[in-house]
Protein backbone atom coordinates (compact mmCIF):
# COMPACT_ATOMS: atom_id res chain seq x y z
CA UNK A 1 -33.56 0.89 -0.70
CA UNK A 2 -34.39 4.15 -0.13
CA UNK A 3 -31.64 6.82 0.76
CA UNK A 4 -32.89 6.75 4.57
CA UNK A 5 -32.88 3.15 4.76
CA UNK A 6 -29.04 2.43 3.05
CA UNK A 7 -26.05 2.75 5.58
CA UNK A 8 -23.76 5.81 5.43
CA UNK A 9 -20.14 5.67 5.62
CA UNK A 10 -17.59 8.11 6.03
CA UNK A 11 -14.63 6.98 4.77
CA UNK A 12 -11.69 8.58 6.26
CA UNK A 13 -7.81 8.62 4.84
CA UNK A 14 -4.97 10.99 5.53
CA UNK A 15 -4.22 11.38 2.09
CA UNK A 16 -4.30 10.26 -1.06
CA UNK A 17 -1.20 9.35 -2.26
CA UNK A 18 0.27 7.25 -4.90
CA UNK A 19 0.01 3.75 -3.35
CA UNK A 20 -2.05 1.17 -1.94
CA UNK A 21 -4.17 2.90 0.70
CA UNK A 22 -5.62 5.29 -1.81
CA UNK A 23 -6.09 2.78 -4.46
CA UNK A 24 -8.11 0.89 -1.89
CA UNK A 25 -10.25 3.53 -0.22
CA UNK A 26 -11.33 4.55 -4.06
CA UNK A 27 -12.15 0.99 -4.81
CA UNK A 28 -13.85 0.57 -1.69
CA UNK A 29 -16.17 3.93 -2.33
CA UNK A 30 -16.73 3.29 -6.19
CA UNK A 31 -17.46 -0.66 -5.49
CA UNK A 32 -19.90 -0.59 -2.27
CA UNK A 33 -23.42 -1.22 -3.36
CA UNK A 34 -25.09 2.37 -4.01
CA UNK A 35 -28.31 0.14 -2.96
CA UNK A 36 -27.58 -1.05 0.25
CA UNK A 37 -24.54 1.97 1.04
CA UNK A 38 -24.01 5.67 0.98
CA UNK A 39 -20.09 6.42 0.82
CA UNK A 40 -18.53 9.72 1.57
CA UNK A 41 -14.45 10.48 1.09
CA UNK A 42 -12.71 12.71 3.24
CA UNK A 43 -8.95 13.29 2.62
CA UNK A 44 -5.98 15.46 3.58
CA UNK A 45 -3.49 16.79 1.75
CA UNK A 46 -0.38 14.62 0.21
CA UNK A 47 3.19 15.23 1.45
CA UNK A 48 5.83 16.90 -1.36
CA UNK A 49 6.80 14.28 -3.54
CA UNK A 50 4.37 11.64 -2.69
CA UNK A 51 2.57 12.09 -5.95
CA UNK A 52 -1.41 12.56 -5.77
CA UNK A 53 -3.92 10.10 -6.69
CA UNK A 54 -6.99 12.56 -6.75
CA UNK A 55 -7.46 12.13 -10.34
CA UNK A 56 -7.83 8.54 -10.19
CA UNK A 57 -10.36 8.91 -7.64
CA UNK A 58 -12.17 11.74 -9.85
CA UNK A 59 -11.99 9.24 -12.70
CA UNK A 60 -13.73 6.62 -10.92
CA UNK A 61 -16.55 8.45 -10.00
CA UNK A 62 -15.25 9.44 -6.28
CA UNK A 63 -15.39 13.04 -5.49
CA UNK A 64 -13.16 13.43 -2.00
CA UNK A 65 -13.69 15.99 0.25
CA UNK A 66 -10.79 17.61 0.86
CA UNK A 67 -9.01 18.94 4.11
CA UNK A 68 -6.08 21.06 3.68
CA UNK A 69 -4.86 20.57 7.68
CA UNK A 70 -5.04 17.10 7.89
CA UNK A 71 -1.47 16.08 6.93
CA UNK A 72 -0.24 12.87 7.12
CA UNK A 73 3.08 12.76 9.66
CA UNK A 74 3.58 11.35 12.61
CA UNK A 75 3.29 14.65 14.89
CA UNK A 76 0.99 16.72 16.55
CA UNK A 77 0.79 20.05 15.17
CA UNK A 78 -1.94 23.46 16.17
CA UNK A 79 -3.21 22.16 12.65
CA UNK A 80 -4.41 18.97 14.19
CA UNK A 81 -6.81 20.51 15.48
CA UNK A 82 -7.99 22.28 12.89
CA UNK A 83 -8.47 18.94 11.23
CA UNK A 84 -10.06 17.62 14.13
CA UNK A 85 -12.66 20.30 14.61
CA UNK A 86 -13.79 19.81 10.44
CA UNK A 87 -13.89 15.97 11.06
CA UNK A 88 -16.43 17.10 13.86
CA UNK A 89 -18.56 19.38 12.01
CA UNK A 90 -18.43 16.83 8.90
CA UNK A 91 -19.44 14.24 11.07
CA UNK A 92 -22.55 16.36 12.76
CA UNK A 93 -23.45 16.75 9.18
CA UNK A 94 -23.72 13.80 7.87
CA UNK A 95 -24.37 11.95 10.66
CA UNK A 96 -22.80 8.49 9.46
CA UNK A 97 -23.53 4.82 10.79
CA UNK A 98 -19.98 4.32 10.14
CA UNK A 99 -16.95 5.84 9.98
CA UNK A 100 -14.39 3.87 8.53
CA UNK A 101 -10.47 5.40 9.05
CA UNK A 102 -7.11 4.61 6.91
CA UNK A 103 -4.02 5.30 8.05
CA UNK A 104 -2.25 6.68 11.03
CA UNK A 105 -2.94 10.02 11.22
CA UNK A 106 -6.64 9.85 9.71
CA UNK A 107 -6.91 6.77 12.48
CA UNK A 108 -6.32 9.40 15.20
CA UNK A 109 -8.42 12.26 14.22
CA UNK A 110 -10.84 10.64 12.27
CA UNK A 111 -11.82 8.02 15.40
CA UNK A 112 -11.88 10.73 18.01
CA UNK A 113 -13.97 13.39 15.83
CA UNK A 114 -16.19 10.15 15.35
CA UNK A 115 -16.70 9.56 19.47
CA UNK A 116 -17.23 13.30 19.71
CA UNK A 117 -19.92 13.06 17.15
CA UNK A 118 -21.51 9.82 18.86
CA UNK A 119 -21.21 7.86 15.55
CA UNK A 120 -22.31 4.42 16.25
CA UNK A 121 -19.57 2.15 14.72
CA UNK A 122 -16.08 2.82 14.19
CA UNK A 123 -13.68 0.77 11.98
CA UNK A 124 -10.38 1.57 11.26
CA UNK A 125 -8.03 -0.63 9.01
CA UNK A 126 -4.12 -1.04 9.13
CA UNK A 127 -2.24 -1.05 5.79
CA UNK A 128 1.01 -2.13 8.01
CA UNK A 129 2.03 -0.26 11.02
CA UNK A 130 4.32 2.53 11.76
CA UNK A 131 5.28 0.59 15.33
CA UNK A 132 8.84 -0.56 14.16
CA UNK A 133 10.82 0.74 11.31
CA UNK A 134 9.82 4.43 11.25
CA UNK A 135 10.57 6.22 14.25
CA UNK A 136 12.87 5.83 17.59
CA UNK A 137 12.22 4.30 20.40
CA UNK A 138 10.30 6.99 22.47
CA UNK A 139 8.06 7.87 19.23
CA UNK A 140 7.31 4.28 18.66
CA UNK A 141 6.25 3.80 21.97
CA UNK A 142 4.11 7.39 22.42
CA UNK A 143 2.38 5.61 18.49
CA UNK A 144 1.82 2.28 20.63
CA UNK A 145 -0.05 3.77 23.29
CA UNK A 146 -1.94 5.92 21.10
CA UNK A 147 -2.74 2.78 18.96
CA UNK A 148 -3.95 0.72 22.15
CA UNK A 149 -6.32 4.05 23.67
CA UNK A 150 -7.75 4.04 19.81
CA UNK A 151 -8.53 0.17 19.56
CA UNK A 152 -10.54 0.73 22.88
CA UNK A 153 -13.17 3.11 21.20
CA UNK A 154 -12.90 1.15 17.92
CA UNK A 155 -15.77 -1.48 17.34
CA UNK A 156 -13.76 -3.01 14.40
CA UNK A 157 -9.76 -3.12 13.19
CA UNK A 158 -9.21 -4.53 9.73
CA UNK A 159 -5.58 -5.94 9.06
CA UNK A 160 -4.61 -6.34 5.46
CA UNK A 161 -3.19 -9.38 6.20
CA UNK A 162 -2.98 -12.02 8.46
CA UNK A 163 0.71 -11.11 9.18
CA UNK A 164 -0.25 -7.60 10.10
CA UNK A 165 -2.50 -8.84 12.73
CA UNK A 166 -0.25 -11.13 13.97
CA UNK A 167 2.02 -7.86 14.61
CA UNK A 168 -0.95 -6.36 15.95
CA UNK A 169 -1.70 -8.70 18.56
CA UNK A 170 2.03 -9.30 19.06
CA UNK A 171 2.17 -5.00 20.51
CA UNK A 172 -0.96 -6.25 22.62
CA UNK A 173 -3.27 -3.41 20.48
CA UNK A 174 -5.97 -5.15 20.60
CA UNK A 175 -7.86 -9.16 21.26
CA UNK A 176 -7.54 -11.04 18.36
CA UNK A 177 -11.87 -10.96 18.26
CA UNK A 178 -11.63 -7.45 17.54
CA UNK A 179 -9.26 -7.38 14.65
CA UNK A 180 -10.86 -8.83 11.36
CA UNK A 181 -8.64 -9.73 8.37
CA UNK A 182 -9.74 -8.42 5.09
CA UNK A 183 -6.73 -8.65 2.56
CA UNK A 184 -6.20 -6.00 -0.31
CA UNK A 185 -7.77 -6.15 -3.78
CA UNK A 186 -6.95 -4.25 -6.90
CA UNK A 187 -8.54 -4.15 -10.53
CA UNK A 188 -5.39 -6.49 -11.89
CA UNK A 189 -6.81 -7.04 -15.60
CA UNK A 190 -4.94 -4.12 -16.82
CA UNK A 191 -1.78 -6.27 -15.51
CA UNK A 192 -3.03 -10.02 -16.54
CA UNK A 193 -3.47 -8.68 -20.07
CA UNK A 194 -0.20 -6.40 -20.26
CA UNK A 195 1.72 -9.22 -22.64
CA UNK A 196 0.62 -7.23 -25.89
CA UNK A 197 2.46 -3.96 -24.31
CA UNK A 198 6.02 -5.87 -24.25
CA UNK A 199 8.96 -3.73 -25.54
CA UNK A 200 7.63 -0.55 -25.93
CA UNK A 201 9.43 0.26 -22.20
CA UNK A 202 12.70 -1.01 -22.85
CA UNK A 203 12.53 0.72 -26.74
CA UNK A 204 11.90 4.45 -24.35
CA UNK A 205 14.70 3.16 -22.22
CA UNK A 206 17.23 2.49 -25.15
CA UNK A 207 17.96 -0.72 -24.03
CA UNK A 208 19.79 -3.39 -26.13
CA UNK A 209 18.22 -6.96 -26.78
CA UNK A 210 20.16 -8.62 -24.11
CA UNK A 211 19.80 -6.45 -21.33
CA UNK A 212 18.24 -7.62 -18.36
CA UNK A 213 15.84 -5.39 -16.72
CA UNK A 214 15.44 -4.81 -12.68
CA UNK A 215 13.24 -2.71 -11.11
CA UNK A 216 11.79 -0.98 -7.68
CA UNK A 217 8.41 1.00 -7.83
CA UNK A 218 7.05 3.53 -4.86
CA UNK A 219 8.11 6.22 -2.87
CA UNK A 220 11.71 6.90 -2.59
CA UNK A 221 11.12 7.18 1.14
CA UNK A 222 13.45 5.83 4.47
CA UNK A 223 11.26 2.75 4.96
CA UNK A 224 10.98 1.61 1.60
CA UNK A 225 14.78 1.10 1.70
CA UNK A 226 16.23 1.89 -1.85
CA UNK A 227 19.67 2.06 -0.02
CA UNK A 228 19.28 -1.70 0.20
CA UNK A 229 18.33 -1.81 -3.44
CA UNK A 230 21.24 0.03 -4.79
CA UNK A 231 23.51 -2.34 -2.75
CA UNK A 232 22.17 -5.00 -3.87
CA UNK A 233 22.29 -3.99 -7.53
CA UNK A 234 25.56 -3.27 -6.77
CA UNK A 235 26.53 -6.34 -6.37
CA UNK A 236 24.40 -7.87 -8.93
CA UNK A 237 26.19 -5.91 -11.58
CA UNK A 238 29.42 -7.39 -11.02
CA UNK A 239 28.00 -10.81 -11.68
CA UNK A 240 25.79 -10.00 -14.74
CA UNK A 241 27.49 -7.33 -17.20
CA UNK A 242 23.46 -7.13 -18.90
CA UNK A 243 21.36 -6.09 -15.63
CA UNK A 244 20.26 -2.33 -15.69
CA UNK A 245 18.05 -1.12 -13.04
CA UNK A 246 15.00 1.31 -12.92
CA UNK A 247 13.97 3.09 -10.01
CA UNK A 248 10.51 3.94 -10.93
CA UNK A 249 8.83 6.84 -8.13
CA UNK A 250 9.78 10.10 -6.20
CA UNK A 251 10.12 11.48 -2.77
CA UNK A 252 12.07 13.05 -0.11
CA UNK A 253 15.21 10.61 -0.76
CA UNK A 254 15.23 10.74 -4.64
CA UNK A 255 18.40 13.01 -4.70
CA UNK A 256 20.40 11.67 -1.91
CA UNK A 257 19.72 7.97 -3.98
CA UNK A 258 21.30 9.11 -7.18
CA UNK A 259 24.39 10.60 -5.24
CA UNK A 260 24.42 7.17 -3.77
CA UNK A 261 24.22 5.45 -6.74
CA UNK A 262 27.19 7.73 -8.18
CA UNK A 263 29.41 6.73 -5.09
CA UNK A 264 28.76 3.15 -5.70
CA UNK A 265 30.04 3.85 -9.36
CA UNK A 266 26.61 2.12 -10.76
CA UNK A 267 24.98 5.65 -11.90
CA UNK A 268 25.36 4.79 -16.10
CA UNK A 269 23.03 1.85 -14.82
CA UNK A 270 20.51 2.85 -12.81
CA UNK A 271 17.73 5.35 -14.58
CA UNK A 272 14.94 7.37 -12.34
CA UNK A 273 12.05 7.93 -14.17
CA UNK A 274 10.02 9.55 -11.62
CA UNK A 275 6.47 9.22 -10.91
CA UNK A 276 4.80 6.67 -13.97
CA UNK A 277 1.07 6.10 -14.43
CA UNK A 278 1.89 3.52 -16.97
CA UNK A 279 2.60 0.73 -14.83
CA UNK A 280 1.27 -2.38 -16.80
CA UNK A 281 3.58 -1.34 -19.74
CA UNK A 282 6.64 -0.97 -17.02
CA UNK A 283 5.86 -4.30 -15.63
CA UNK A 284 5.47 -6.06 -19.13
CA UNK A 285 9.25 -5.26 -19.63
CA UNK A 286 10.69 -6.04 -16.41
CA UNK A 287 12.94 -9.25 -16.02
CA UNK A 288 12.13 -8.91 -11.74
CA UNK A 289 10.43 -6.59 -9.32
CA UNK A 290 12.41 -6.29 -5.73
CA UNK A 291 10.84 -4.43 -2.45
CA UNK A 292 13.57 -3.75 -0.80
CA UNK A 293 11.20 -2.61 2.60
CA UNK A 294 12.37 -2.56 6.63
CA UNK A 295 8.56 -2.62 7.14
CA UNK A 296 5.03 -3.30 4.95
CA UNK A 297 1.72 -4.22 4.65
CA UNK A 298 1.24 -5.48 1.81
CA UNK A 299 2.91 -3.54 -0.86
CA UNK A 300 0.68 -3.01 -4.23
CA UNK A 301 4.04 -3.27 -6.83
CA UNK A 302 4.28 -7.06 -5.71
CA UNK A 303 0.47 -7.83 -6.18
CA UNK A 304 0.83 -5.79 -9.37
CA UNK A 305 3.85 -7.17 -10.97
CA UNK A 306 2.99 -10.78 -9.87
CA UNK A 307 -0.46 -10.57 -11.77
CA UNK A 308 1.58 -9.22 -14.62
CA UNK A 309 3.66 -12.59 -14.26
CA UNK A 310 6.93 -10.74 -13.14
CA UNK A 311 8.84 -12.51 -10.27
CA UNK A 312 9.19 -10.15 -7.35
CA UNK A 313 12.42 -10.57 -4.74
CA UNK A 314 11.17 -9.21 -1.64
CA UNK A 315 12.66 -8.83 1.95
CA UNK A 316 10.36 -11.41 4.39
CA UNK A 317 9.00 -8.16 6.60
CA UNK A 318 5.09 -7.36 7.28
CA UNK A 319 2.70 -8.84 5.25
CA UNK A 320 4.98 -9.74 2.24
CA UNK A 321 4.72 -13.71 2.89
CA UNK A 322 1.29 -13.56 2.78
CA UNK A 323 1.90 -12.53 -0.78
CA UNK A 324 4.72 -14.45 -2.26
CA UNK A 325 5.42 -18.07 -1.08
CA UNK A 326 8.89 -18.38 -1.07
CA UNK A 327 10.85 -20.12 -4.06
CA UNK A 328 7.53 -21.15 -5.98
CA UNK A 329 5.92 -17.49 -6.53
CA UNK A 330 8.89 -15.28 -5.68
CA UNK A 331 11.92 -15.05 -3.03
CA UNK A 332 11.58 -14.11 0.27
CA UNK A 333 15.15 -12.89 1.77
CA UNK A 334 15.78 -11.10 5.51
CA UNK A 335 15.33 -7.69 6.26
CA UNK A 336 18.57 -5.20 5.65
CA UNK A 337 20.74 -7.84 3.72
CA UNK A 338 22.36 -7.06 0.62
CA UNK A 339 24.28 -9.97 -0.23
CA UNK A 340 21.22 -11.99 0.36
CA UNK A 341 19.02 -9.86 -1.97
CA UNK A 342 21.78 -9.90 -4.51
CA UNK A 343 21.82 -13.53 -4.42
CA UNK A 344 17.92 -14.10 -5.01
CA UNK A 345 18.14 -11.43 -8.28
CA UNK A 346 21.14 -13.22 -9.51
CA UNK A 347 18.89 -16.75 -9.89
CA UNK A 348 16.35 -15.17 -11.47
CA UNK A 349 18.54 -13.22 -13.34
CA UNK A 350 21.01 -16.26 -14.22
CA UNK A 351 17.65 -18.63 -15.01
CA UNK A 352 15.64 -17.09 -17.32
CA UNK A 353 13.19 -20.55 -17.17
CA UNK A 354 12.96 -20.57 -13.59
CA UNK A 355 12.01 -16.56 -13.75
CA UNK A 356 8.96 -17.59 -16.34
CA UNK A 357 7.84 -20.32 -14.77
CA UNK A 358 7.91 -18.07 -11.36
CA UNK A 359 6.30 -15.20 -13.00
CA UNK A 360 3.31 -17.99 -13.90
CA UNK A 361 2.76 -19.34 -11.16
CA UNK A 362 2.74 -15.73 -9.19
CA UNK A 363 0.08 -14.97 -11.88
CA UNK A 364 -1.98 -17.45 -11.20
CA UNK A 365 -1.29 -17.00 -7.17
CA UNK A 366 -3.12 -13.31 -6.71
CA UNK A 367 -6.10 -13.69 -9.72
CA UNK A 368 -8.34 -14.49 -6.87
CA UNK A 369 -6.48 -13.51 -3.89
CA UNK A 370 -6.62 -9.85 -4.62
CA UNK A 371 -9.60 -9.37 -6.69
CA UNK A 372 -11.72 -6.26 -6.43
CA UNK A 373 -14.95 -8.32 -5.95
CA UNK A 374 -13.55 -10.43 -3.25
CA UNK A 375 -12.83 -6.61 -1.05
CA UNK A 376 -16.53 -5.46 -1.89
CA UNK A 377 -18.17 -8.66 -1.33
CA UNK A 378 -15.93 -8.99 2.41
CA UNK A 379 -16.48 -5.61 3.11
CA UNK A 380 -19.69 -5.45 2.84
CA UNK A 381 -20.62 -8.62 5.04
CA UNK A 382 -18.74 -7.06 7.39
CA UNK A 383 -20.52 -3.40 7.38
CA UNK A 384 -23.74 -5.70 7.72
CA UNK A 385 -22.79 -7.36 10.83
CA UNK A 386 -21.72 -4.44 12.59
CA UNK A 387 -24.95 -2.90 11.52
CA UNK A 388 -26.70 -5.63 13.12
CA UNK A 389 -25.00 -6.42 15.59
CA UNK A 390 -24.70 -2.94 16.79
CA UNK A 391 -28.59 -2.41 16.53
CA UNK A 392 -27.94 0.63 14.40
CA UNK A 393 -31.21 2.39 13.35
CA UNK A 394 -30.95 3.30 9.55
């Protein structure tokens, strides 16, 4: 096709951060057919210690356009409008089939700067929700209402998972006809073929032969819950004199969770290693992988660490049991437990077979599940229906 005859999409994300958002928006904008799509990325700017994935987007080919004043935080701020006003103009500019928003904040400002602009689809897609877990009561239920007034001028809302619509419909946001599901998917080879890269993490850590490795990887962040973690581990290191744990990741908590960890009297075995970009050789070495989260989507370290064939424990919240199937790819405990999430590290811990054979079968659980080609190929059917169904001119 020629450039007037493809579909243009503005793709529109609060920031790139390290985790799965970004890695998807950059998958989504290097994968889409150049034939049949045009794909612009427009990004804010990351919170401090959130770590930046902007090179990984320059490395794939994806050249973001950047927007200092669109921060992602649930608040309203003079800068807001800022943001909203360059959405506008961007939008004017380009004048986009389109627009396609990720995240909260980008869902806000990118969806109204899109009705002000008279673009003729909008799509936004929920990576989780920020409608329990995050805020108090009154914020939660100012989000909710801001949710349910953006559904109305949406013409598409993508869940990640069939759990997170399910949440979705449960806060009445929207019909169940207007919310697609279109679960996550990832470039896993790195992480099917990290076998050959086993050792050379524990070797760095200094770790003897018989220690048994645990670990936690994202942002050190209230929802993510490492408080639960180091309670857990806690726990798990009276019962198993081997364990060490690894806290791989930064943000706003990282401090207060290594005083905590001293309090507990666990600090000579727990290590921070901050931000990594060598993931596959972190999850080669790993014994388990726990998300320890009051709320998710679905979270990439499971997906990742499963297609490395690590066993993830994992608190059954958001999307996570669309992921792991409890007791045959992973455990699945409740929500703000310790004891509980002790218990599930302790069998895999205390069964070395039953972690392998786990760690397989989680392997051979996501190959397909969460495969790159499977997000361009959905994707793209569905940009072609709205297209069509729309009656959108190209």
């Amino acid at each position: 096709m020629s450039r007037e005859e493809r579909t243009k999409i503005v793709r529109i994300i609060a920031r790139l951060n390290i985790g799965g958002p970004a890695l998807h928006v950059v998958n989504l904008n290097k994968g889409l057919s150049s034939d049949r799509f045009e794909s612009l990325l427009v990004t804010g700017s990351p919170n401090p210690g959130e770590g930046s994935m902007l090179d990984y987007a320059q490395e794939n080919g994806v050249r973001p356009l950047i927007i200092p004043e669109m921060v992602g935080e649930a608040s309203f701020r003079p800068r807001d409008i800022k943001a909203l006003l360059r959405l506008y103009r961007i939008l004017r500019m380009e004048r986009p089939q389109i627009v396609h928003t990720h995240t909260a904040k980008a869902g806000f400002l990118g969806r109204v700067a899109a009705r002000m602009a008279g673009v003729p689809i909008i799509v936004h897609t929920y990576h989780g929700h920020v409608l329990h877990g995050y805020y108090g009561p009154l914020k939660s239920w100012l989000l909710l209402q801001m949710e349910r007034g953006m559904a109305r001028i949406s013409n598409q809302l993508v869940a990640v998972s069939p759990l997170v619509k399910e949440d979705l419909l449960a806060y009445r946001v929207a019909p169940a006809e207007k919310i697609h599901v279109i679960p996550l998917g990832f470039d896993l080879e790195p992480f099917f073929d990290c076998g050959s890269l086993k050792g050379e993490f524990r070797r760095e850590l200094e770790l003897s032969p018989g220690d048994q490795l645990v670990g936690i990887l994202g942002r050190i962040f209230p929802i993510k819950n490492h408080r639960l973690f180091l309670e857990s581990a806690t726990q798990v290191a009276k019962q198993a004199p081997n364990a060490r744990f690894v806290i791989v990741g930064d943000g706003i908590l990282r401090s207060e969770m290594e005083r905590y960890a001293g309090d507990l009297g666990i600090q000579q075995r727990v290590i921070f290693t901050g931000w990594r970009h060598d993931l596959p050789r972190i999850y080669a070495d790993l014994d388990l992988l726990v998300v320890s989260s009051n709320n998710e989507g679905t979270p990439v370290s499971a997906i990742e660490a499963m297609a490395s064939g690590c066993p993830v424990v994992a608190t059954q919240v958001g999307g996570l049991p669309d992921v792991i199937e409890n007791g045959e790819t992973g455990y699945l405990v409740p929500a703000q437990q310790p004891a509980a999430l002790a218990a599930a590290m302790l069998k895999l811990i205390s069964n070395p077979q039953k972690a392998e054979q786990m760690g397989r079968a989680a392997q051979l659980s996501v190959k397909d599940k969460f495969s790159i080609g499977r997000l361009i190929s959905e994707t793209e059917s569905l940009y072609q229906d709205l297209v069509a169904n729309k009656g959108v001119s190209l």
